[in-house]
C-alpha atoms as a PDB file:
ATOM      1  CA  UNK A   1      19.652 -29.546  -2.362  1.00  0.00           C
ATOM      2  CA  UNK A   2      20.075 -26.213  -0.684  1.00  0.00           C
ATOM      3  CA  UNK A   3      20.594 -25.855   2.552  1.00  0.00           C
ATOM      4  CA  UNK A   4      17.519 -25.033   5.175  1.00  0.00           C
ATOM      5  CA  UNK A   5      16.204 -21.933   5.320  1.00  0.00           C
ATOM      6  CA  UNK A   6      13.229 -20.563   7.356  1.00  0.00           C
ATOM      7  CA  UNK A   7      12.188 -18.052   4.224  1.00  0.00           C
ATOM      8  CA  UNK A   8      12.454 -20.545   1.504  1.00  0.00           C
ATOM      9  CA  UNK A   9       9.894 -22.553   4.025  1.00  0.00           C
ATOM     10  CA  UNK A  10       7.672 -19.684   4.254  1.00  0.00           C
ATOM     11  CA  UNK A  11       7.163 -19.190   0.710  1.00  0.00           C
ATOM     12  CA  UNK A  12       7.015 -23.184   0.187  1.00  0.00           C
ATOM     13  CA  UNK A  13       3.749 -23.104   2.683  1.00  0.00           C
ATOM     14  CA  UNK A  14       2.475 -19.759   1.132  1.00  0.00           C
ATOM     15  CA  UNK A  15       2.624 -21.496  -2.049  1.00  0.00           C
ATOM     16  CA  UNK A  16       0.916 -24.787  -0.680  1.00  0.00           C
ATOM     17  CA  UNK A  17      -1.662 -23.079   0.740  1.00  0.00           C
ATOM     18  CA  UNK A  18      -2.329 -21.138  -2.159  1.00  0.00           C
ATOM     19  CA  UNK A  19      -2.785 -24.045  -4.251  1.00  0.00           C
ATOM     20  CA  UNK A  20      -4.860 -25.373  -1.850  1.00  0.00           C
ATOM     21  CA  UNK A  21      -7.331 -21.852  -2.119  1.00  0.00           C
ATOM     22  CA  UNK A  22      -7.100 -22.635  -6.021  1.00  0.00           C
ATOM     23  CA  UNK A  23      -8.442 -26.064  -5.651  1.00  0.00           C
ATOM     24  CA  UNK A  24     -11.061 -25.235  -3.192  1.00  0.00           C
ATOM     25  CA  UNK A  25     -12.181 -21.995  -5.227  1.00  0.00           C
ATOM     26  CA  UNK A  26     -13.127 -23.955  -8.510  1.00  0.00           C
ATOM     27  CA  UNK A  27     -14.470 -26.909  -6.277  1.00  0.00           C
ATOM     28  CA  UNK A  28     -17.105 -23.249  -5.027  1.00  0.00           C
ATOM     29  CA  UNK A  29     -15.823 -23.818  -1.668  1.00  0.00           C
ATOM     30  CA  UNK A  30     -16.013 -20.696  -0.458  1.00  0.00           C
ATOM     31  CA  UNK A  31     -16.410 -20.667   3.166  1.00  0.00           C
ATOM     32  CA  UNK A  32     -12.790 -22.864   3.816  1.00  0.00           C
ATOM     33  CA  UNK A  33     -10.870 -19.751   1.806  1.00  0.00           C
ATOM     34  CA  UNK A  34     -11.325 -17.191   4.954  1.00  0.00           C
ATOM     35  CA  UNK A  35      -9.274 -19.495   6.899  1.00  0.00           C
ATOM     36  CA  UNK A  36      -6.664 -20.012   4.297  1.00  0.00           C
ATOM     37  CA  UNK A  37      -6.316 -16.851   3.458  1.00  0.00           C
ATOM     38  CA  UNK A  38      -5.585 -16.322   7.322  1.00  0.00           C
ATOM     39  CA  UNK A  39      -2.989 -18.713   7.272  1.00  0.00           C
ATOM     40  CA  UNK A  40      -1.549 -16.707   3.832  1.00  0.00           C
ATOM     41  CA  UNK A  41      -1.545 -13.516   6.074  1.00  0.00           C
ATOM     42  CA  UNK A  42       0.030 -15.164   9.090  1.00  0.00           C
ATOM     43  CA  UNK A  43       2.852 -16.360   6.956  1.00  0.00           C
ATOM     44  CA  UNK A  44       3.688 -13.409   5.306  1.00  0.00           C
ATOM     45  CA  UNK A  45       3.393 -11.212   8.847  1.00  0.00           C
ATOM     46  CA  UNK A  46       6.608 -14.365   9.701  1.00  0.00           C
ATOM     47  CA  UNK A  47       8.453 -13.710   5.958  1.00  0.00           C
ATOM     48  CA  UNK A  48       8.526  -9.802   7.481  1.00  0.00           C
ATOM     49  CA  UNK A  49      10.407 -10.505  10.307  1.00  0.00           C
ATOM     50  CA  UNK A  50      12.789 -13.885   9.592  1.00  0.00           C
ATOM     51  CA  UNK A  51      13.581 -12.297   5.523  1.00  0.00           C
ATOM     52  CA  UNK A  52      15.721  -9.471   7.057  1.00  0.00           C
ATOM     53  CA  UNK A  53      17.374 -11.639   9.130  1.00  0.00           C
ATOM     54  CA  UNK A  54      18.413 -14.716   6.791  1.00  0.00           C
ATOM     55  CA  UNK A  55      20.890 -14.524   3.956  1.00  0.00           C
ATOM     56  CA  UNK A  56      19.929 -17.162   1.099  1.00  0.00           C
ATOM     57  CA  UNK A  57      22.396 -18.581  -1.062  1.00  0.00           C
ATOM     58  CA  UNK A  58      21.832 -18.727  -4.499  1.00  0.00           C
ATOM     59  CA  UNK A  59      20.383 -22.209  -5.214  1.00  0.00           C
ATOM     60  CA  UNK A  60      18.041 -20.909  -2.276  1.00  0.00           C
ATOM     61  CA  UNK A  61      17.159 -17.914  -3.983  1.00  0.00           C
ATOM     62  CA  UNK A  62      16.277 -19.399  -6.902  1.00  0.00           C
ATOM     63  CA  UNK A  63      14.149 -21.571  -5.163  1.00  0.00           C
ATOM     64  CA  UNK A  64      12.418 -18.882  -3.457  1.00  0.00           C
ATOM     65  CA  UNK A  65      11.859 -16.755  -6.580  1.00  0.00           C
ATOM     66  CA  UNK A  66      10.151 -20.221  -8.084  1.00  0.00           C
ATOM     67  CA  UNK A  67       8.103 -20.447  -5.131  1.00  0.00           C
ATOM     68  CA  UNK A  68       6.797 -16.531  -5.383  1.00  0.00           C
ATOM     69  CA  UNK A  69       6.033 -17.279  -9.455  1.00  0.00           C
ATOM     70  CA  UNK A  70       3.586 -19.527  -8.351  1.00  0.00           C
ATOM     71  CA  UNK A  71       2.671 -17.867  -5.673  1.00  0.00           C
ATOM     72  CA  UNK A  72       1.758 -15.008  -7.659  1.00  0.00           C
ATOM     73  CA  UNK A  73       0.077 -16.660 -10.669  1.00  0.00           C
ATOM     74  CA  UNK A  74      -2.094 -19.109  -7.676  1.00  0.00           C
ATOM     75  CA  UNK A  75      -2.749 -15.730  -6.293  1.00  0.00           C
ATOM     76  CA  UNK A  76      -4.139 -14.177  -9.614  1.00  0.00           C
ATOM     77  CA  UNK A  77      -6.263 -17.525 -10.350  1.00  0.00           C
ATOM     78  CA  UNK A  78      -7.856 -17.124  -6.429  1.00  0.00           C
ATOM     79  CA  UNK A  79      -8.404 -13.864  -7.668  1.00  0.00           C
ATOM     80  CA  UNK A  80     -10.463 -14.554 -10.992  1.00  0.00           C
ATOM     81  CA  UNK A  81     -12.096 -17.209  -9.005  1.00  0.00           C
ATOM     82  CA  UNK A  82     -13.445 -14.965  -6.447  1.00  0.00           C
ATOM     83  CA  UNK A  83     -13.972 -11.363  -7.695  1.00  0.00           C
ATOM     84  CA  UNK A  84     -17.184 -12.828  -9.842  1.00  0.00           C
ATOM     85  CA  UNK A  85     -18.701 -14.168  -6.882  1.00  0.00           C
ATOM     86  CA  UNK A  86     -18.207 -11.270  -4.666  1.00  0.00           C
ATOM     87  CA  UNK A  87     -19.644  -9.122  -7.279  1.00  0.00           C
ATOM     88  CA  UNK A  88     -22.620 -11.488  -6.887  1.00  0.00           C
ATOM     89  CA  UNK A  89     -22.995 -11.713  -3.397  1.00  0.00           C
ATOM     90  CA  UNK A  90     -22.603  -7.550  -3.425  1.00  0.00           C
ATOM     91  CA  UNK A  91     -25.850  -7.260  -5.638  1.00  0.00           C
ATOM     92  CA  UNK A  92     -27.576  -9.690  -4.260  1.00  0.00           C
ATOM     93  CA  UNK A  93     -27.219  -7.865  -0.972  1.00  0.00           C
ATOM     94  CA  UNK A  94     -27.890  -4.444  -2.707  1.00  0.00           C
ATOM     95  CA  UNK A  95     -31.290  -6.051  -3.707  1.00  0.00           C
ATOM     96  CA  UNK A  96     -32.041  -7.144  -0.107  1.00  0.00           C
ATOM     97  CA  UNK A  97     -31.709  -3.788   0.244  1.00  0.00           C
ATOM     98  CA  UNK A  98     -33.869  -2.491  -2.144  1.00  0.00           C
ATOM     99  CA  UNK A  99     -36.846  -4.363  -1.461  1.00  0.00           C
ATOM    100  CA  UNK A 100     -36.454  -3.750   2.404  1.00  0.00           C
ATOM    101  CA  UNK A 101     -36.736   0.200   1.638  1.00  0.00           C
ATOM    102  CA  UNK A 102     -39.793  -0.919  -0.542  1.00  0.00           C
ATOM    103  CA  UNK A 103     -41.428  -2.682   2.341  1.00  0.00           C
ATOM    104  CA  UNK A 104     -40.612  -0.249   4.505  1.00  0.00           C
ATOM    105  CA  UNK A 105     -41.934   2.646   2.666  1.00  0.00           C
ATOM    106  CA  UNK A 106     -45.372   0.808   2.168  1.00  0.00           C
ATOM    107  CA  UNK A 107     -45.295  -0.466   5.734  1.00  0.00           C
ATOM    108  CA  UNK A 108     -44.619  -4.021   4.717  1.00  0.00           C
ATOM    109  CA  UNK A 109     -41.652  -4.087   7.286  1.00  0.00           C
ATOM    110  CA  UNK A 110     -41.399  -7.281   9.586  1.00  0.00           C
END
């Protein structure tokens, strides 16, 4: 077992909480990703500043390159899990839209 190392942390948690978005997206839980996703951001704003400053050795580097594969293909499956519903949500809202302009220009507004 390699020895520890702050990074190869990082990207274990990244990749934890990734999984975690994947699970929750196909269970359509949508409002527990923005958090998530805030935790993704926070970790990678730490990888920034503790990756320069940490030399891995190889059995960690391998490690970490295992972690960012799945990190990556998590990443892609949030990704096809989300874009459909967004694209939803968007023209639902542009039909909100629509129909308000329609009210308003026969003076249906509320």
């Amino acid at each position: 077992m390699a020895a520890s190392s702050e990074v190869v942390h990082c990207y274990a948690q990244l990749a934890s909480t990734l999984s975690l978005m994947v699970t929750l997206a196909r269970a359509r839980e949508w409002d527990r990703l923005p958090e998530l996703e805030a935790q993704c951001n926070a970790l990678v704003d730490r990888l920034r500043v503790v990756s320069p400053q940490e030399t891995l050795d190889p059995a960690q580097v391998e490690e970490a390159r295992g972690l960012m594969r799945r990190i990556r293909a998590d990443q892609q499956t949030v990704c096809e899990l989300v874009k459909p519903q967004l694209a939803s949500l968007v023209a639902h809202m542009a039909d909100l839209q629509k129909r308000s302009e329609i009210d308003r220009a026969y003076g249906l507004s509320r």
